[in-house]
Protein backbone atom coordinates (compact mmCIF):
# COMPACT_ATOMS: atom_id res chain seq x y z
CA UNK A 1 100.64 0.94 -16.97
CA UNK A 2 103.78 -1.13 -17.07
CA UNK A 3 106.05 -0.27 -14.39
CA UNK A 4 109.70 -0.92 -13.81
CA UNK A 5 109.99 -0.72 -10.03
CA UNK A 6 114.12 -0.83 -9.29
CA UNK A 7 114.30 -2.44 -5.63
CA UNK A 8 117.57 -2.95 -3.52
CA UNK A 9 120.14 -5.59 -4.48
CA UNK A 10 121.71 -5.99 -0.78
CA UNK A 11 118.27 -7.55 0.77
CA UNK A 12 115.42 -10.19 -0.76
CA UNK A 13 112.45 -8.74 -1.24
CA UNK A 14 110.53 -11.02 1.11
CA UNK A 15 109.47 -12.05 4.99
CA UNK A 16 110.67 -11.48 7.26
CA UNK A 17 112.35 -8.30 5.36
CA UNK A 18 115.28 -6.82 6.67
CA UNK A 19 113.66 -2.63 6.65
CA UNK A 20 111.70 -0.38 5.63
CA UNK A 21 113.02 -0.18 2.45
CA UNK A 22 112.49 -3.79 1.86
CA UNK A 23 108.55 -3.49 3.11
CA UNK A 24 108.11 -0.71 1.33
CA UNK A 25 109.23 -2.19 -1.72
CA UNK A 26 106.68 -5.40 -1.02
CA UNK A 27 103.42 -2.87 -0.24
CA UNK A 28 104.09 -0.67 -3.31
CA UNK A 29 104.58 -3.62 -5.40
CA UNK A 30 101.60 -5.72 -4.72
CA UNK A 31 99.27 -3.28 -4.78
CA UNK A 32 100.15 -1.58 -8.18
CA UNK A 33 99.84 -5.55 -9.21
CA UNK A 34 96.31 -5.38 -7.86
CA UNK A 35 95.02 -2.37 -9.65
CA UNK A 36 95.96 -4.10 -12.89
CA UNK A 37 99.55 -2.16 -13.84
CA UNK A 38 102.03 -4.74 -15.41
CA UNK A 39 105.16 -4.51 -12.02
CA UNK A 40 108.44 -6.15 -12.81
CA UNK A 41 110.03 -5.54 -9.80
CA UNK A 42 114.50 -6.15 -10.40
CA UNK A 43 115.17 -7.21 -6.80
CA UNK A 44 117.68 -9.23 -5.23
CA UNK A 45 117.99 -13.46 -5.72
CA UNK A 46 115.50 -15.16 -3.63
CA UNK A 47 112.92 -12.00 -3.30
CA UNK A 48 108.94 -13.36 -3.42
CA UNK A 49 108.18 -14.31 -6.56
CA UNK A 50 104.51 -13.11 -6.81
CA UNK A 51 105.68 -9.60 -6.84
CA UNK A 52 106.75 -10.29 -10.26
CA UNK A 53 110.51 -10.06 -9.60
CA UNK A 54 113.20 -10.05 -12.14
CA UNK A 55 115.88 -11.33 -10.37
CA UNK A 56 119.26 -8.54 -10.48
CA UNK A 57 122.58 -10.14 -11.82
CA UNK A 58 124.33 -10.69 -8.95
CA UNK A 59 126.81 -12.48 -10.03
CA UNK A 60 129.93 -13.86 -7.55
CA UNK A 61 132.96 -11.36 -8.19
CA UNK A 62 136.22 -12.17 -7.03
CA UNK A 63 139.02 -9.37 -7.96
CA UNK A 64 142.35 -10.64 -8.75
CA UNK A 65 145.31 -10.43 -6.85
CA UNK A 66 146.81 -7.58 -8.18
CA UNK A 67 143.43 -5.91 -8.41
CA UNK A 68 143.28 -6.73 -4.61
CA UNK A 69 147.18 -4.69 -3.99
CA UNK A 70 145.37 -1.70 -4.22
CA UNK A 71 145.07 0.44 -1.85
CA UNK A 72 142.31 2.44 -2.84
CA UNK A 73 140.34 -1.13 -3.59
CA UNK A 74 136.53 -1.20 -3.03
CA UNK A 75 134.83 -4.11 -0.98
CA UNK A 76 134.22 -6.90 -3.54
CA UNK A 77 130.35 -6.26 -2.69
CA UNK A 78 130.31 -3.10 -3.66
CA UNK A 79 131.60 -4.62 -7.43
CA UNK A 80 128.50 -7.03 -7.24
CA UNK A 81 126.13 -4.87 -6.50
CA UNK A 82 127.93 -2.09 -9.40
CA UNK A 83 127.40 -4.69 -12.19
CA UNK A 84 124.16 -5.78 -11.17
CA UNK A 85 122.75 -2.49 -11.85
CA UNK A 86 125.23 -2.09 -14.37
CA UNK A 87 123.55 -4.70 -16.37
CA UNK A 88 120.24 -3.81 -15.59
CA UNK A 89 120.67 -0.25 -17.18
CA UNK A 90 122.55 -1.44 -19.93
CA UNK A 91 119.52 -3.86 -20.34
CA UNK A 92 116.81 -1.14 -19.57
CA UNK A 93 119.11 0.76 -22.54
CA UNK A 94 118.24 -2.03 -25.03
CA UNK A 95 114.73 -2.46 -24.23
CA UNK A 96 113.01 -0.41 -21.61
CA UNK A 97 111.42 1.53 -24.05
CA UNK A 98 109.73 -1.30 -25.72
CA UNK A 99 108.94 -3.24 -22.20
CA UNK A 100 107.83 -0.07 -19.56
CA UNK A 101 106.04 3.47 -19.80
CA UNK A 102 107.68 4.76 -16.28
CA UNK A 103 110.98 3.08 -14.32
CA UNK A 104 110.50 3.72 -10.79
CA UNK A 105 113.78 3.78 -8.47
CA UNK A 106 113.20 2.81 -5.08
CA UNK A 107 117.07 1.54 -4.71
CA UNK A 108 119.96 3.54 -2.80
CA UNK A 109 121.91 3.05 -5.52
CA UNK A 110 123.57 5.69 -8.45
CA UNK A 111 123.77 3.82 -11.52
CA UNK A 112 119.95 3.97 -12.09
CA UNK A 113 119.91 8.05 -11.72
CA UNK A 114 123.21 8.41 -13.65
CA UNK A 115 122.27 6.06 -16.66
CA UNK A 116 118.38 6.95 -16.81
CA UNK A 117 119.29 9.09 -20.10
CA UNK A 118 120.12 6.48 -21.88
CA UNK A 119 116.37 4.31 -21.35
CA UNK A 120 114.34 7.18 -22.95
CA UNK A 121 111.38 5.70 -20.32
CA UNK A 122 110.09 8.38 -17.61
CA UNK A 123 112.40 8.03 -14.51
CA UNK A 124 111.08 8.33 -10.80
CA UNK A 125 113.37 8.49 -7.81
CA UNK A 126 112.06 7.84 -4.36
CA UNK A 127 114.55 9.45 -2.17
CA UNK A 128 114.60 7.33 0.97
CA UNK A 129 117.81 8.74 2.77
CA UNK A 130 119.11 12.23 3.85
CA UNK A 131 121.56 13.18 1.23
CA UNK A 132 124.21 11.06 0.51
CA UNK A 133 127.63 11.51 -1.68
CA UNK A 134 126.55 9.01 -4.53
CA UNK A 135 123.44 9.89 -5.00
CA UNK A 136 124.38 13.52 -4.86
CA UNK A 137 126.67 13.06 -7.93
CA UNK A 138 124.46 10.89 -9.71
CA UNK A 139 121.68 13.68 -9.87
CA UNK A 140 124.22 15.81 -12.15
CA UNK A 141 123.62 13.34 -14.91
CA UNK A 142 119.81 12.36 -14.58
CA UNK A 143 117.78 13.90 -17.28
CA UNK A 144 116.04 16.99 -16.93
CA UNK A 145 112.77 15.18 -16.80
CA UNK A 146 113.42 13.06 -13.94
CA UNK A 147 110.82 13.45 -11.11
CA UNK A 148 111.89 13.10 -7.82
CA UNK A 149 109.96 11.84 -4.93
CA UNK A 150 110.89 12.06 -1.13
CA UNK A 151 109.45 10.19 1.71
CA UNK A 152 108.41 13.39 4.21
CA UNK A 153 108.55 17.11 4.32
CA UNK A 154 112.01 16.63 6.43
CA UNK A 155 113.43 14.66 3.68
CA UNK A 156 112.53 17.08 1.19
CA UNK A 157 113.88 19.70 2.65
CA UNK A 158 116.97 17.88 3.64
CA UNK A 159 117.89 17.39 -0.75
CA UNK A 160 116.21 20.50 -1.36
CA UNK A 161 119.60 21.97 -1.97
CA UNK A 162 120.49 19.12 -4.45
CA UNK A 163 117.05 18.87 -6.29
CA UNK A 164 113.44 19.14 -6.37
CA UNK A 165 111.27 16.64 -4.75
CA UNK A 166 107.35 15.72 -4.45
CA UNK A 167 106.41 14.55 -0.91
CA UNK A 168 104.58 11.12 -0.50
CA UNK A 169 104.15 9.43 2.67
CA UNK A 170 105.06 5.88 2.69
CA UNK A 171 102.43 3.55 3.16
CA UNK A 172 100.81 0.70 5.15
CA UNK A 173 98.55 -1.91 4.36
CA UNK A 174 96.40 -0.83 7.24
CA UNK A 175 94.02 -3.99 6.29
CA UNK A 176 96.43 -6.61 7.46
CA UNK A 177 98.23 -4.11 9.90
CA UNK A 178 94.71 -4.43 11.41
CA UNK A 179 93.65 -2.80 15.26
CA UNK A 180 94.85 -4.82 17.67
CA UNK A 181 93.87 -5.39 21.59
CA UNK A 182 96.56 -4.31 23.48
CA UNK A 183 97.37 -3.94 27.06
CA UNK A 184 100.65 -6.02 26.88
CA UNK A 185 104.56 -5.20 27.09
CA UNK A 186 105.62 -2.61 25.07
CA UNK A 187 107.85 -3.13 21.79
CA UNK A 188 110.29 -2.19 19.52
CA UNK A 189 110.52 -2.84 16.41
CA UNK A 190 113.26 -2.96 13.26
CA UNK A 191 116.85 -2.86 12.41
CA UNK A 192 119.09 -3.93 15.42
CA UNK A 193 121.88 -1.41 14.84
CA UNK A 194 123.21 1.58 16.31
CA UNK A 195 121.63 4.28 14.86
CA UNK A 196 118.25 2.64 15.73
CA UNK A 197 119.20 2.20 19.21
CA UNK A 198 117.13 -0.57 21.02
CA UNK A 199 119.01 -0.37 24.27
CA UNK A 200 117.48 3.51 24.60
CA UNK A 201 113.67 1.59 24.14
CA UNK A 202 114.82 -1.04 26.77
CA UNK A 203 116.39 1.66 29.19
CA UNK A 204 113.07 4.13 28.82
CA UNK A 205 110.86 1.09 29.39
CA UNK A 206 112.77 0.14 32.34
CA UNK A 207 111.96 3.66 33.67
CA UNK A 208 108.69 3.51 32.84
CA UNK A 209 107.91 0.42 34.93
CA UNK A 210 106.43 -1.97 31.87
CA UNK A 211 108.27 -4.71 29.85
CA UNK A 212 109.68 -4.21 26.61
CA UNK A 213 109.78 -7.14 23.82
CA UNK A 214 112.63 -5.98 21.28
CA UNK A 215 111.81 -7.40 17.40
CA UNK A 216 113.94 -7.22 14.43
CA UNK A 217 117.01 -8.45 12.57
CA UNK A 218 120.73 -8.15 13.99
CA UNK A 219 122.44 -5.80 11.17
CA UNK A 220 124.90 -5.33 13.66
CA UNK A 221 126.32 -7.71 15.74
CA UNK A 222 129.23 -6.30 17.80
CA UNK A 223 126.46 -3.66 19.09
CA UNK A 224 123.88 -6.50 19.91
CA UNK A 225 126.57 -8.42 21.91
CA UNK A 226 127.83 -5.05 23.39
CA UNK A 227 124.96 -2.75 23.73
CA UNK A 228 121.74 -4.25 23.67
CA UNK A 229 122.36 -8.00 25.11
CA UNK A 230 123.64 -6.32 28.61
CA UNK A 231 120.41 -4.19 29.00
CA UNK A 232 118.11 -7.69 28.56
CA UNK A 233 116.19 -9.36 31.84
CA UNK A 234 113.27 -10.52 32.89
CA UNK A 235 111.87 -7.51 32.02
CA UNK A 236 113.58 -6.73 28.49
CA UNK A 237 112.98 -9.84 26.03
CA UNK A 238 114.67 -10.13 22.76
CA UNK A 239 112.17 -11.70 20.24
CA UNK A 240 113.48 -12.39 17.44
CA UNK A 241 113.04 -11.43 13.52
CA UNK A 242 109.70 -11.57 13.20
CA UNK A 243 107.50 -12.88 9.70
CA UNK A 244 104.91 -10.11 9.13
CA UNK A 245 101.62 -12.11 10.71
CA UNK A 246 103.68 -12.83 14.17
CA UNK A 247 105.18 -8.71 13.94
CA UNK A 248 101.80 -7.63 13.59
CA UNK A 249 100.01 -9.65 16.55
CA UNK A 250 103.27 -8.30 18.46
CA UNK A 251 102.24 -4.99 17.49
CA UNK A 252 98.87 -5.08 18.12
CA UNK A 253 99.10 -6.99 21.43
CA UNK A 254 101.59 -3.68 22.62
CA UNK A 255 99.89 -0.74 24.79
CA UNK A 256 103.21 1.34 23.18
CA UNK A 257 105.45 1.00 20.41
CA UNK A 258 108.76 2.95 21.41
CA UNK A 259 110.81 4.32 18.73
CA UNK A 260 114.51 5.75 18.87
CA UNK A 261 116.64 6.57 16.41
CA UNK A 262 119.95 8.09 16.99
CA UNK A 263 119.80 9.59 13.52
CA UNK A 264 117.17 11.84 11.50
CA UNK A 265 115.31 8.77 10.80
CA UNK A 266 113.92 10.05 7.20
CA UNK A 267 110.61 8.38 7.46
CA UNK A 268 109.52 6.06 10.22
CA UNK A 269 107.78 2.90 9.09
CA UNK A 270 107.20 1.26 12.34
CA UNK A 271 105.77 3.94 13.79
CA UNK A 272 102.91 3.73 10.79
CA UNK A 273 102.91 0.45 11.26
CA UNK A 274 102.21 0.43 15.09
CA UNK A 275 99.38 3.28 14.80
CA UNK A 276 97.94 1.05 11.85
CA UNK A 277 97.31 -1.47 14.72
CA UNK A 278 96.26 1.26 17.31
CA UNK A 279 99.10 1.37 18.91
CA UNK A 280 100.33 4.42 20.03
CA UNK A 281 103.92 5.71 20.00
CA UNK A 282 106.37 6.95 22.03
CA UNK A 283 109.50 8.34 20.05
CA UNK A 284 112.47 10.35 19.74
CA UNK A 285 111.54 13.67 18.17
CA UNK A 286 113.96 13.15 15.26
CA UNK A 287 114.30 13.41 11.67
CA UNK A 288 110.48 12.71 10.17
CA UNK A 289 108.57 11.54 13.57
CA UNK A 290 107.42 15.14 14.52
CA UNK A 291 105.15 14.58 10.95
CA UNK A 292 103.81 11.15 11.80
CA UNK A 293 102.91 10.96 15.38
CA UNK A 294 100.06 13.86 16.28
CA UNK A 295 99.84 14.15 19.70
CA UNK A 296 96.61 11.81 19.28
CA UNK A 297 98.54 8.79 18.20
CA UNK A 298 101.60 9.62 20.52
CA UNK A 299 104.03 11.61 22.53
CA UNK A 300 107.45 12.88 21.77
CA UNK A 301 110.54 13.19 23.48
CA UNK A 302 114.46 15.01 23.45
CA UNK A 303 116.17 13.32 21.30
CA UNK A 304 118.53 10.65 23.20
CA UNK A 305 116.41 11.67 26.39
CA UNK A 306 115.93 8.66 28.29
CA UNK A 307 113.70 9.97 30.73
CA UNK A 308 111.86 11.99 28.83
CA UNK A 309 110.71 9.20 26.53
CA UNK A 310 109.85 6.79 29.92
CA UNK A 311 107.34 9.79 30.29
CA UNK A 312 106.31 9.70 26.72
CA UNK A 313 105.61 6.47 27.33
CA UNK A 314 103.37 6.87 29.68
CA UNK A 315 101.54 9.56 28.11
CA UNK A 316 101.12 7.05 24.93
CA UNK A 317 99.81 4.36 27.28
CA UNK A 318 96.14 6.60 27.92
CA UNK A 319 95.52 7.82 24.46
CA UNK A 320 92.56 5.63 22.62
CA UNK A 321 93.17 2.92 19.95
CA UNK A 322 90.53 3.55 18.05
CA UNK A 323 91.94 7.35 17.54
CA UNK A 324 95.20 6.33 16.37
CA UNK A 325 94.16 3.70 14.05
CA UNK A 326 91.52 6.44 12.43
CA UNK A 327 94.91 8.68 12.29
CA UNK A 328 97.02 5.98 10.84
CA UNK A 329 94.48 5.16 8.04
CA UNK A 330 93.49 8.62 7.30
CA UNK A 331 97.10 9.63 6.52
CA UNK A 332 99.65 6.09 6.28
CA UNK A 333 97.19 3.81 4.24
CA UNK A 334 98.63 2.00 0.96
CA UNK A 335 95.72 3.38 -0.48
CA UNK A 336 96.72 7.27 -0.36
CA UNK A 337 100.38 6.40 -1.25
CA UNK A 338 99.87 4.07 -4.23
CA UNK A 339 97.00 6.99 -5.21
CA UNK A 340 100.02 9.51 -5.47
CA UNK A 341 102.26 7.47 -6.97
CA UNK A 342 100.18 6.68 -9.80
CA UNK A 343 99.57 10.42 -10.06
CA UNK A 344 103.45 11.06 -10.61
CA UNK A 345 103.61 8.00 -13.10
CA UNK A 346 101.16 9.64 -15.12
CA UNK A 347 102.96 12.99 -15.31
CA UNK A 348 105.82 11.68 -16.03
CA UNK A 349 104.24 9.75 -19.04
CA UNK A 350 102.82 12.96 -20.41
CA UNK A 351 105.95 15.16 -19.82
CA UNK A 352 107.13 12.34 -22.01
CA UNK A 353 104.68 12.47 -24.78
């Protein structure tokens, strides 16, 4: 099948990647290359190349002066990142037909909902966040024959009200997010901003009585500097943004992975990612978690409940490996995901014919 997979402007699609999104992206990609489906993957400048990328026009845009008088003015990245999928739809309007049976959306952005009429190819949306204004709108003009695909039952239900949606659960490569040993400090892994809320994992571990490494890039600095850097010690280690191969040994090496998000976190990666490796999790009860850690793989706590999460992290710390890796693989593996994705593609292409 040849398969125009729409990825996010803002962030490469490469190592170390910047989220979920981004990894996502990656695991979806090379895999659908390795079954034999033609990918072009339209992805931000500098994104790995043996995904097949078609770099998205981001071209340098610089608003005039009197353009810049306005009040009502939007951030000159927010123009960037408008043409580039500007032109890529306008493109797609040319062509697509002639280049791709099925365009698959796995941006955040509008313009590839609002303009999919004009592509005649089969258009499927992964919907990755809880509803948001622009992507509400932008679902008044898709198509009728748009398929929509959400990334748990919570987000489903959560644009239920706005439109129809197929569950699939993201997906790990659970060969190279392999079992690991553990028995060291626990982690924490992803975005460092406030709705992901490190400090909480630091705070929690501190209660539990183990060390915490914290991994991931700083999205956010003023809340690094104010929030996170004044909770670090001896026993609290900032680590870095990690490459996959180093992430994963940190993983692996961890007797708990502690995540806490200060949001309804839609999906979850790292917490896939950590029971890929066997390690358990200790989380927030928020947003899609309650679907991805069974009480074999981990333990859940109040939202925002410090306390109660130091004591789900000691619950995590005796469950078995080799049980949450079996859970992991049974229900996060690349395999299953890429297996229902190909599934939509095809009835898409026939609802087409």
């Amino acid at each position: 099948m040849r398969v125009c997979l729409i990825a996010s402007s803002r962030f490469p699609i490469r190592e170390p990647y910047q989220g979920g999104l981004e990894s996502h992206t990656a695991t979806l990609a090379r895999e659908l290359i390795r079954r034999g489906h033609q990918v072009s993957v339209f992805a931000a400048p500098g994104s790995d190349r043996s995904l097949n990328v078609e770099e998205l026009p981001l071209r340098a845009f610089a608003s005039s002066p009197a353009a810049r008088q306005d009040v009502g003015a939007v951030p000159e990245q927010w123009m960037q990142e408008h043409h580039a999928y500007l032109g890529l739809m306008l493109e797609l309007a040319g062509s697509g037909s002639s280049r791709f049976d099925v365009i698959h959306n796995n941006s955040l952005h509008h313009l590839p909902i609002a303009m999919a009429r004009l592509t005649a190819v089969p258009l499927v949306t992964t919907l990755h966040t809880p509803p948001v204004a622009w992507l509400e709108s932008a679902i008044a003009y898709a198509p009728a024959t748009a398929r929509f695909v959400a990334v748990s039952e919570h987000t489903r239900a959560a644009w239920s009200r706005f439109v129809s949606s197929t569950v699939v659960l993201n997906g790990v490569d659970t060969d190279r997010w392999h079992l690991g040993p553990g028995g060291g400090r626990v982690v924490w892994s992803g975005r460092i901003v406030p709705e992901k809320a490190p400090h909480l994992a630091v705070l929690a571990a501190r209660r539990a009585g183990v060390g915490i490494d914290v991994a991931g890039p700083v999205m956010d600095e003023r809340y690094f500097r104010q929030a996170l850097v004044p909770v670090l010690n001896g026993d609290a280690a900032y680590v870095g943004h990690l490459h996959d191969e180093d992430l994963i040994e940190a993983v692996g090496r961890a007797t708990v992975a502690v995540v806490t998000p200060q949001w309804d976190e839609p999906y979850g990666l790292v917490a896939a990612e950590a029971m890929s490796c066997g390690t358990p999790v200790a989380a927030f009860a928020r947003g899609a978690l309650p679907e991805l850690v069974d009480p074999v793989a981990g333990d859940l706590a109040a939202p925002d409940d410090v306390d109660a999460l130091a004591g789900a992290i000691r619950v995590a710390a005796t469950l078995d490996r080799s049980a949450v890796r079996r859970h992991a693989v049974e229900h996060f593996s690349v395999t299953r995901m890429v297996d229902s994705y190909e599934a939509v593609y095809e009835q898409q292409q026939e609802a087409a014919a």
